[in-house]
C-alpha atoms as a PDB file:
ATOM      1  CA  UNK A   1      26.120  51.969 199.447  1.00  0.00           C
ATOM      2  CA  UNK A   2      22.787  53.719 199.782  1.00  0.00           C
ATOM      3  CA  UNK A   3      22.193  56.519 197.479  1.00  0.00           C
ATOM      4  CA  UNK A   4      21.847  59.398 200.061  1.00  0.00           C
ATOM      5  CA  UNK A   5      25.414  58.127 201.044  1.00  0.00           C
ATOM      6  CA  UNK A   6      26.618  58.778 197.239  1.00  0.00           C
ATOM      7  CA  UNK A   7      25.224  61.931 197.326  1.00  0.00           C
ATOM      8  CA  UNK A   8      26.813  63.035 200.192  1.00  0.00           C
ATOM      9  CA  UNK A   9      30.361  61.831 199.106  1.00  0.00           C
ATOM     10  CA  UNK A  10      29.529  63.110 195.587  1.00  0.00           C
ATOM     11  CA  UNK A  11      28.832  66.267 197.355  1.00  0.00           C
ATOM     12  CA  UNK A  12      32.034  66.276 199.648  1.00  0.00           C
ATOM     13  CA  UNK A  13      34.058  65.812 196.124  1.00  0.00           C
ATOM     14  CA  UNK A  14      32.189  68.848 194.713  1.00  0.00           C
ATOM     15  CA  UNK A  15      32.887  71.228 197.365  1.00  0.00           C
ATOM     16  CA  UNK A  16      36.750  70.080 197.607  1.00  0.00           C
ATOM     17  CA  UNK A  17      37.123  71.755 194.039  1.00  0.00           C
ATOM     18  CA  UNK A  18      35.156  74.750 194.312  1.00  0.00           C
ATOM     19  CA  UNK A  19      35.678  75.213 198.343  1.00  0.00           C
ATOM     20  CA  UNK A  20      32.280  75.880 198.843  1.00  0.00           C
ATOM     21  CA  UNK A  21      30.430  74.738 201.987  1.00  0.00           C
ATOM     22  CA  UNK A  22      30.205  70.823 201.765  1.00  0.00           C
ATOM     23  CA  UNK A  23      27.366  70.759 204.493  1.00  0.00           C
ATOM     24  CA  UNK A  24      24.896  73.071 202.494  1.00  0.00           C
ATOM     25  CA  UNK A  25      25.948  71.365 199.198  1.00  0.00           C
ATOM     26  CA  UNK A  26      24.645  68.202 200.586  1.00  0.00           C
ATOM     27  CA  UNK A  27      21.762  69.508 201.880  1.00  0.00           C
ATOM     28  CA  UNK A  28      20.689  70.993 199.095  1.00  0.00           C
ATOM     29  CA  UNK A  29      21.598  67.910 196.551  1.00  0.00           C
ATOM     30  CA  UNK A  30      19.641  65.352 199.268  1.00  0.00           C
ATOM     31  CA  UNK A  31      17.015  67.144 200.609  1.00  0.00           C
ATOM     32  CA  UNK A  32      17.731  65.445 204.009  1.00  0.00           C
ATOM     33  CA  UNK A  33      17.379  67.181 207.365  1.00  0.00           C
ATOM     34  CA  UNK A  34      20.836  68.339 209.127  1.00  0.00           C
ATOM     35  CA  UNK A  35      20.281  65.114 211.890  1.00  0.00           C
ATOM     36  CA  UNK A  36      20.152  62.657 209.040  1.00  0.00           C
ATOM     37  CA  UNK A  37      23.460  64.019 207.374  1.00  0.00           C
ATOM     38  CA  UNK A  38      25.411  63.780 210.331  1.00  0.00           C
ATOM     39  CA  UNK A  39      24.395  60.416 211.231  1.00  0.00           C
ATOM     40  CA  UNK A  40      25.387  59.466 207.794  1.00  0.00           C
ATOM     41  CA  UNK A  41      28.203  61.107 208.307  1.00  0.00           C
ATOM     42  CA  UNK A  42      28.962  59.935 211.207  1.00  0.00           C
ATOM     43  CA  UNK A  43      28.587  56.503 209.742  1.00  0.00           C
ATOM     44  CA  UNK A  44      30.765  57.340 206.628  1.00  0.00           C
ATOM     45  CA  UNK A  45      33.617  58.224 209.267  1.00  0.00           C
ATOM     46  CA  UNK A  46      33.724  54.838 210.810  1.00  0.00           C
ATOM     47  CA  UNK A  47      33.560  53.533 207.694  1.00  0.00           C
ATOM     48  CA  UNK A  48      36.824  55.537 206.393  1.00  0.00           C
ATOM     49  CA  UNK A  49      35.090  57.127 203.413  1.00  0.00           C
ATOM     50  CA  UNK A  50      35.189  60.357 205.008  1.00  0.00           C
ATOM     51  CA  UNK A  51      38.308  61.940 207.252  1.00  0.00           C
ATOM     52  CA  UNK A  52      37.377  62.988 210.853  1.00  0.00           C
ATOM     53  CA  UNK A  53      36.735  67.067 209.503  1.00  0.00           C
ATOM     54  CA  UNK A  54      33.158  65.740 208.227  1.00  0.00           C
ATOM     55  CA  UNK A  55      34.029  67.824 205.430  1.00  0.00           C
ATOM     56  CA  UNK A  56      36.769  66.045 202.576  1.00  0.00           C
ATOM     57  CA  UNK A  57      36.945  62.428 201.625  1.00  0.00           C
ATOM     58  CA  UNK A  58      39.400  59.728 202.382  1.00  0.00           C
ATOM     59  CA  UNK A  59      41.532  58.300 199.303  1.00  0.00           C
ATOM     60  CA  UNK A  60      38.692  55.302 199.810  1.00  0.00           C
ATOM     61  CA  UNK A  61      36.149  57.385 199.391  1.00  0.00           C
ATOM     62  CA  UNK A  62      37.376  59.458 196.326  1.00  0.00           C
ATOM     63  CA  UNK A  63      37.803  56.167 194.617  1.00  0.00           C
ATOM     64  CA  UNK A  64      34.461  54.989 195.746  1.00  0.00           C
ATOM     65  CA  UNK A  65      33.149  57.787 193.578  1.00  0.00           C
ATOM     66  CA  UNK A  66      33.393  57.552 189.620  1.00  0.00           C
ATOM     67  CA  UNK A  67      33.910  60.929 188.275  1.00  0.00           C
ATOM     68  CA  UNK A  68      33.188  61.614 184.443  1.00  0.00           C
ATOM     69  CA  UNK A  69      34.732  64.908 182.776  1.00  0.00           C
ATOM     70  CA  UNK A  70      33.557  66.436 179.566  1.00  0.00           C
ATOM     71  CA  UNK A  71      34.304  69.639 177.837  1.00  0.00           C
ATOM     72  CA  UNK A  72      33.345  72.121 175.371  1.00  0.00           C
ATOM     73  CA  UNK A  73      32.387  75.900 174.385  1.00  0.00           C
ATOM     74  CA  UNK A  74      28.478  75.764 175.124  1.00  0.00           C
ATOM     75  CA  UNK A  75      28.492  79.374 173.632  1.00  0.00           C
ATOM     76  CA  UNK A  76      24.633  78.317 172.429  1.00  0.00           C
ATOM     77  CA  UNK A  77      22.918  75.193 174.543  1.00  0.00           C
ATOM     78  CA  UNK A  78      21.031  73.032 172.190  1.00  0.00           C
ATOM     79  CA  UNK A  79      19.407  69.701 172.333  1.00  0.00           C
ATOM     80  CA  UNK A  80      22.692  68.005 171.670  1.00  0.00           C
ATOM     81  CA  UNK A  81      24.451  69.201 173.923  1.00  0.00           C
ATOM     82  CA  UNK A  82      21.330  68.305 176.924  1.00  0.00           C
ATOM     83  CA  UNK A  83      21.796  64.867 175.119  1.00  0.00           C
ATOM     84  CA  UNK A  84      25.648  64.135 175.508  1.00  0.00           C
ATOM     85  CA  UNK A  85      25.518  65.493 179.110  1.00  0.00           C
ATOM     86  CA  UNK A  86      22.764  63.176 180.187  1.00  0.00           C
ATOM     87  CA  UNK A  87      24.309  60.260 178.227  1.00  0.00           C
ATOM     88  CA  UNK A  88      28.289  61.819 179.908  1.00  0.00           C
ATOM     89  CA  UNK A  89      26.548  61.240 183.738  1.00  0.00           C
ATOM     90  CA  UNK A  90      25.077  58.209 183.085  1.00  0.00           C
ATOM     91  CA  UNK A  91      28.443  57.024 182.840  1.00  0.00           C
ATOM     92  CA  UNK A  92      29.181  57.355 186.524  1.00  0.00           C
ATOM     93  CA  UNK A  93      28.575  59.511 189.991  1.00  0.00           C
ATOM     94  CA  UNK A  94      29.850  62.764 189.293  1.00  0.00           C
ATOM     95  CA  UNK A  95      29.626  64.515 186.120  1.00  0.00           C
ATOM     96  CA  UNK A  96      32.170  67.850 185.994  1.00  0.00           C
ATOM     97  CA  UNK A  97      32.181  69.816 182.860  1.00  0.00           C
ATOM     98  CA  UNK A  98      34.950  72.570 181.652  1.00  0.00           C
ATOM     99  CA  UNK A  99      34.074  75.032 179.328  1.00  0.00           C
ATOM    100  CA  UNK A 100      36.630  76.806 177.171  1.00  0.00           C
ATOM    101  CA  UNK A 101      38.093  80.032 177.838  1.00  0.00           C
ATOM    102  CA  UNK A 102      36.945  82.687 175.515  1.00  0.00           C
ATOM    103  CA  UNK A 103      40.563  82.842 173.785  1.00  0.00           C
ATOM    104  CA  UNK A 104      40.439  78.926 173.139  1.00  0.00           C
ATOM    105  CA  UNK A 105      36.848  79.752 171.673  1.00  0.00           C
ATOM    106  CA  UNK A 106      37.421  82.316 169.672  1.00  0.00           C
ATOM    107  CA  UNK A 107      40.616  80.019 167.931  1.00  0.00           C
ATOM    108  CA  UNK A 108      38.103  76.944 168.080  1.00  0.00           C
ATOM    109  CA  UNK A 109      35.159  78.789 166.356  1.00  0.00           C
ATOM    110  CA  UNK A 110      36.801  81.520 164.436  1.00  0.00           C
ATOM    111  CA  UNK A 111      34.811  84.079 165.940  1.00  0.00           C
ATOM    112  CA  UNK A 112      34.519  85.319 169.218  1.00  0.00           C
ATOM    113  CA  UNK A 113      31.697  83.747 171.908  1.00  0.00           C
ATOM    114  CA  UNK A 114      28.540  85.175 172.178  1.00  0.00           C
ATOM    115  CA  UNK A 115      28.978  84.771 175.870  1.00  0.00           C
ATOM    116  CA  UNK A 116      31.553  85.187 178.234  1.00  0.00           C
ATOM    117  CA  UNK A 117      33.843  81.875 180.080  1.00  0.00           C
ATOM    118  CA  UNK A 118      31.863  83.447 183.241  1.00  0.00           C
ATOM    119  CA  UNK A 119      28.196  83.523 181.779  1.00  0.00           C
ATOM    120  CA  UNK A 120      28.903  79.706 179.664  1.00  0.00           C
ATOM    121  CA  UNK A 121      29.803  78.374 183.215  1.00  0.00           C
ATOM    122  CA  UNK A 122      27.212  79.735 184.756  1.00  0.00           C
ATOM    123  CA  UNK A 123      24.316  78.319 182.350  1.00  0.00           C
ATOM    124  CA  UNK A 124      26.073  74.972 182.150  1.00  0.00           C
ATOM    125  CA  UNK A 125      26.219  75.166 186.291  1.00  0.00           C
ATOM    126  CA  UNK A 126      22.442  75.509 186.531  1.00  0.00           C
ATOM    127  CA  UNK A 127      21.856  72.525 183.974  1.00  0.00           C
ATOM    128  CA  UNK A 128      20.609  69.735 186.281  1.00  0.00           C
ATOM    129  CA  UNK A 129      22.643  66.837 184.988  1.00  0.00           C
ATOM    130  CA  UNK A 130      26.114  68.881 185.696  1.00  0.00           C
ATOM    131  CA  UNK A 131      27.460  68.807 189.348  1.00  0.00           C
ATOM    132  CA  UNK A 132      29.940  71.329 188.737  1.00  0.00           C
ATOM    133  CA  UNK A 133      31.309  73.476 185.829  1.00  0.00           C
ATOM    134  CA  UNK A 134      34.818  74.832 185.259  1.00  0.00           C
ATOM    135  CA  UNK A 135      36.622  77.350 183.022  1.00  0.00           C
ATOM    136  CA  UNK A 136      39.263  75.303 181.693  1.00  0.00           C
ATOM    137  CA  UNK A 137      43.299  75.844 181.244  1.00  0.00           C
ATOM    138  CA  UNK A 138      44.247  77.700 178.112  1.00  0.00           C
ATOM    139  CA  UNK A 139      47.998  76.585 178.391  1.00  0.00           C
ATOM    140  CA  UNK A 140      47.460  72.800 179.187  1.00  0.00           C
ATOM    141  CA  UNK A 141      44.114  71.109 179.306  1.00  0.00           C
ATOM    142  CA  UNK A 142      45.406  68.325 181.499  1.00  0.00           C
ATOM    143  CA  UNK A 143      45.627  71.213 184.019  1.00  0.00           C
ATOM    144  CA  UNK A 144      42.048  70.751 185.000  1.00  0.00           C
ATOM    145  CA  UNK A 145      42.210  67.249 183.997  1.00  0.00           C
ATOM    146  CA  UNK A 146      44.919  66.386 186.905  1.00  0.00           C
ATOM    147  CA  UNK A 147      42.680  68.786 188.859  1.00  0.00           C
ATOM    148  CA  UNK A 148      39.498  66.610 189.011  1.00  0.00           C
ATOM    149  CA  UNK A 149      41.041  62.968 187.834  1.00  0.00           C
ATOM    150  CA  UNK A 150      38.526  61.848 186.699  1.00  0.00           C
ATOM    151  CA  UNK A 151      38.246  57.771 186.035  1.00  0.00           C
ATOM    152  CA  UNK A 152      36.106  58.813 182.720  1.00  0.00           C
ATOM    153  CA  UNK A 153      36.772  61.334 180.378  1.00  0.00           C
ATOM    154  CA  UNK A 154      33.548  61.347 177.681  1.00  0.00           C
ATOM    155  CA  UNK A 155      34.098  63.396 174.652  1.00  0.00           C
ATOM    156  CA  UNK A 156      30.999  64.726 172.353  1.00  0.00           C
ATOM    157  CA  UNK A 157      30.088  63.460 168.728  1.00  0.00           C
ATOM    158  CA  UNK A 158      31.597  66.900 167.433  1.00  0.00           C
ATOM    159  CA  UNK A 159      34.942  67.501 169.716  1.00  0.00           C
ATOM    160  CA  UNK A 160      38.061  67.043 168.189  1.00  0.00           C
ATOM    161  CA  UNK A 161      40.228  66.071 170.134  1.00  0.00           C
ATOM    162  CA  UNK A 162      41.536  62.341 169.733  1.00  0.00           C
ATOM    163  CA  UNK A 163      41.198  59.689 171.928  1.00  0.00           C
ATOM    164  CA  UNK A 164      45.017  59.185 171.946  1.00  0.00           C
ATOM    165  CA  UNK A 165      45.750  62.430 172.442  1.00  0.00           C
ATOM    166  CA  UNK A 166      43.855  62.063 176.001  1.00  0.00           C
ATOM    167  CA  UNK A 167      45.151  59.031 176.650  1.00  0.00           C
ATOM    168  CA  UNK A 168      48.446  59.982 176.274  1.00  0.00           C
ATOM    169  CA  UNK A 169      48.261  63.160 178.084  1.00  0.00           C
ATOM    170  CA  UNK A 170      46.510  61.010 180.713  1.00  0.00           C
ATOM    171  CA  UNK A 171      49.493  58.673 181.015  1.00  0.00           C
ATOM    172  CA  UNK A 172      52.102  61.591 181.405  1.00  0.00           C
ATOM    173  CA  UNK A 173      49.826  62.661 184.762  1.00  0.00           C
ATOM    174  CA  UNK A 174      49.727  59.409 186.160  1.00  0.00           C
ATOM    175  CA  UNK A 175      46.040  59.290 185.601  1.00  0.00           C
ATOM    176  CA  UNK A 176      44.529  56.199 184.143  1.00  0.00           C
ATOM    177  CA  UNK A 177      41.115  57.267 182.362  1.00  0.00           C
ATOM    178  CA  UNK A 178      38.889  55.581 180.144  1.00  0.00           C
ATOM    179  CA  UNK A 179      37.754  58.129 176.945  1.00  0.00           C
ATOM    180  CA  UNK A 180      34.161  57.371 176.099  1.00  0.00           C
ATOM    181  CA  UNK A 181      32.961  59.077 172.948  1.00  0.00           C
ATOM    182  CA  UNK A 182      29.565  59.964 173.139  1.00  0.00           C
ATOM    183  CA  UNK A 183      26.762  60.180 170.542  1.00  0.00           C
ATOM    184  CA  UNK A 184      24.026  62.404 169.538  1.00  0.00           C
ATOM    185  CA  UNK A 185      20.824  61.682 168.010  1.00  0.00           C
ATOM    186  CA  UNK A 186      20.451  65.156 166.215  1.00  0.00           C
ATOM    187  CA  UNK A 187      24.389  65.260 165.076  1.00  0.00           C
ATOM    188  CA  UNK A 188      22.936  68.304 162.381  1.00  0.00           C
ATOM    189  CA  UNK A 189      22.266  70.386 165.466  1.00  0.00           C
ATOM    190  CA  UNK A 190      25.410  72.435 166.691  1.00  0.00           C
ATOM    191  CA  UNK A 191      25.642  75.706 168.066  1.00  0.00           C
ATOM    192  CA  UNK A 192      27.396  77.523 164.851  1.00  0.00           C
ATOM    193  CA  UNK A 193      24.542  76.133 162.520  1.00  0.00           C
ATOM    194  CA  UNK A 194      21.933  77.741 165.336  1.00  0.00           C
ATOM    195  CA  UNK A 195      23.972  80.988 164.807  1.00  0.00           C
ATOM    196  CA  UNK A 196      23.933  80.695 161.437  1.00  0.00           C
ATOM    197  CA  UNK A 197      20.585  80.351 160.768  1.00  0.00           C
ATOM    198  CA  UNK A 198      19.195  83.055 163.071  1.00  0.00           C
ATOM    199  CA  UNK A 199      21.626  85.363 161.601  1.00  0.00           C
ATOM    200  CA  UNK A 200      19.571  84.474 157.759  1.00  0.00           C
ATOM    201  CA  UNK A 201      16.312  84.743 159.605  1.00  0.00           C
ATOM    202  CA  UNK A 202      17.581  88.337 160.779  1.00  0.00           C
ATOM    203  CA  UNK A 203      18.685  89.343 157.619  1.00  0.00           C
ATOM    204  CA  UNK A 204      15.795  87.997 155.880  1.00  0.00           C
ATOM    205  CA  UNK A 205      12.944  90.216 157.894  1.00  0.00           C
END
């Protein structure tokens, strides 16, 4: 499959989670001219990878497409976390990311978020690796989980959360996911140690 193909079925994927306009997704992710998509298109039809709407993919399609889902605060974006993402896609097509609520983050980080679920999403949204970002499920994270079903589920060097415990939760969907944990070459760097030590260089002027 050629690449502008996989962009235009990763796009398709996108837009059938956040219902935005597939057609302008794609042409802003390609950069090809409106002819060109719909000859693809066209092309991705007779090939049953996309239904006759020109807009959602066929169950061949969506499993043409290897999504990867990560998670995490990202109150504070730092060099690890630009790391584990770019490692997270290289894993596959699509790379979706949830970001806690700001109840889960407050009882993750004992403190309340410096930013809101709404402003985290959107700065994780405009990082270049991410194809879409999500406010996760305080109730049950395999909410969003069953949401996207993903094939790949890639947890950072700092989450957690057990690969079991995804499994498992996995299993009870129906969902069969392989949990990747992912590395970072600056481990030291997290985003409560950045808080902490601009709140000393505050304090110290």
């Amino acid at each position: 499959m050629e690449l502008s193909e996989k962009a235009i079925l990763s796009a398709m994927y996108v837009c059938q989670i956040n219902g935005k306009s597939a057609f302008e997704q794609i042409r802003k992710k390609s950069m090809l001219s409106a002819d060109t998509i719909n000859a693809k298109i066209d092309e991705l039809i007779k090939n049953q990878l996309v239904n006759d709407d020109r807009t959602t993919l066929t169950e061949i399609g969506r499993n043409s497409l290897h999504i990867v889902l990560s998670g995490g605060v990202f109150d504070i974006i730092h060099p690890g976390h630009i790391h584990t993402l770019n490692a997270a896609k290289a894993l596959g097509d699509v790379l979706v990311v949830v970001v806690a609520t700001d109840n889960t983050s407050e009882k993750m980080k004992k403190r309340k978020p410096l930013h809101t679920q709404e402003q985290r999403q959107e700065l994780v949204n405009s990082l270049v690796m991410v194809d879409l970002c999500l406010v996760g499920q305080e109730e049950d994270i395999f909410k969003t989980v069953n949401h996207v079903r993903p094939q790949i589920i890639a947890l950072g060097y700092d989450q957690i959360h057990q690969e079991k415990f995804i499994i498992d939760g996995c299993k009870k969907i129906n969902l069969e996911a392989k949990v990747a944990r992912l590395q970072s070459p600056i481990p030291e760097s997290s985003s409560s140690k950045i808080e902490k030590e601009y709140g000393k260089s505050i304090h110290g002027i």
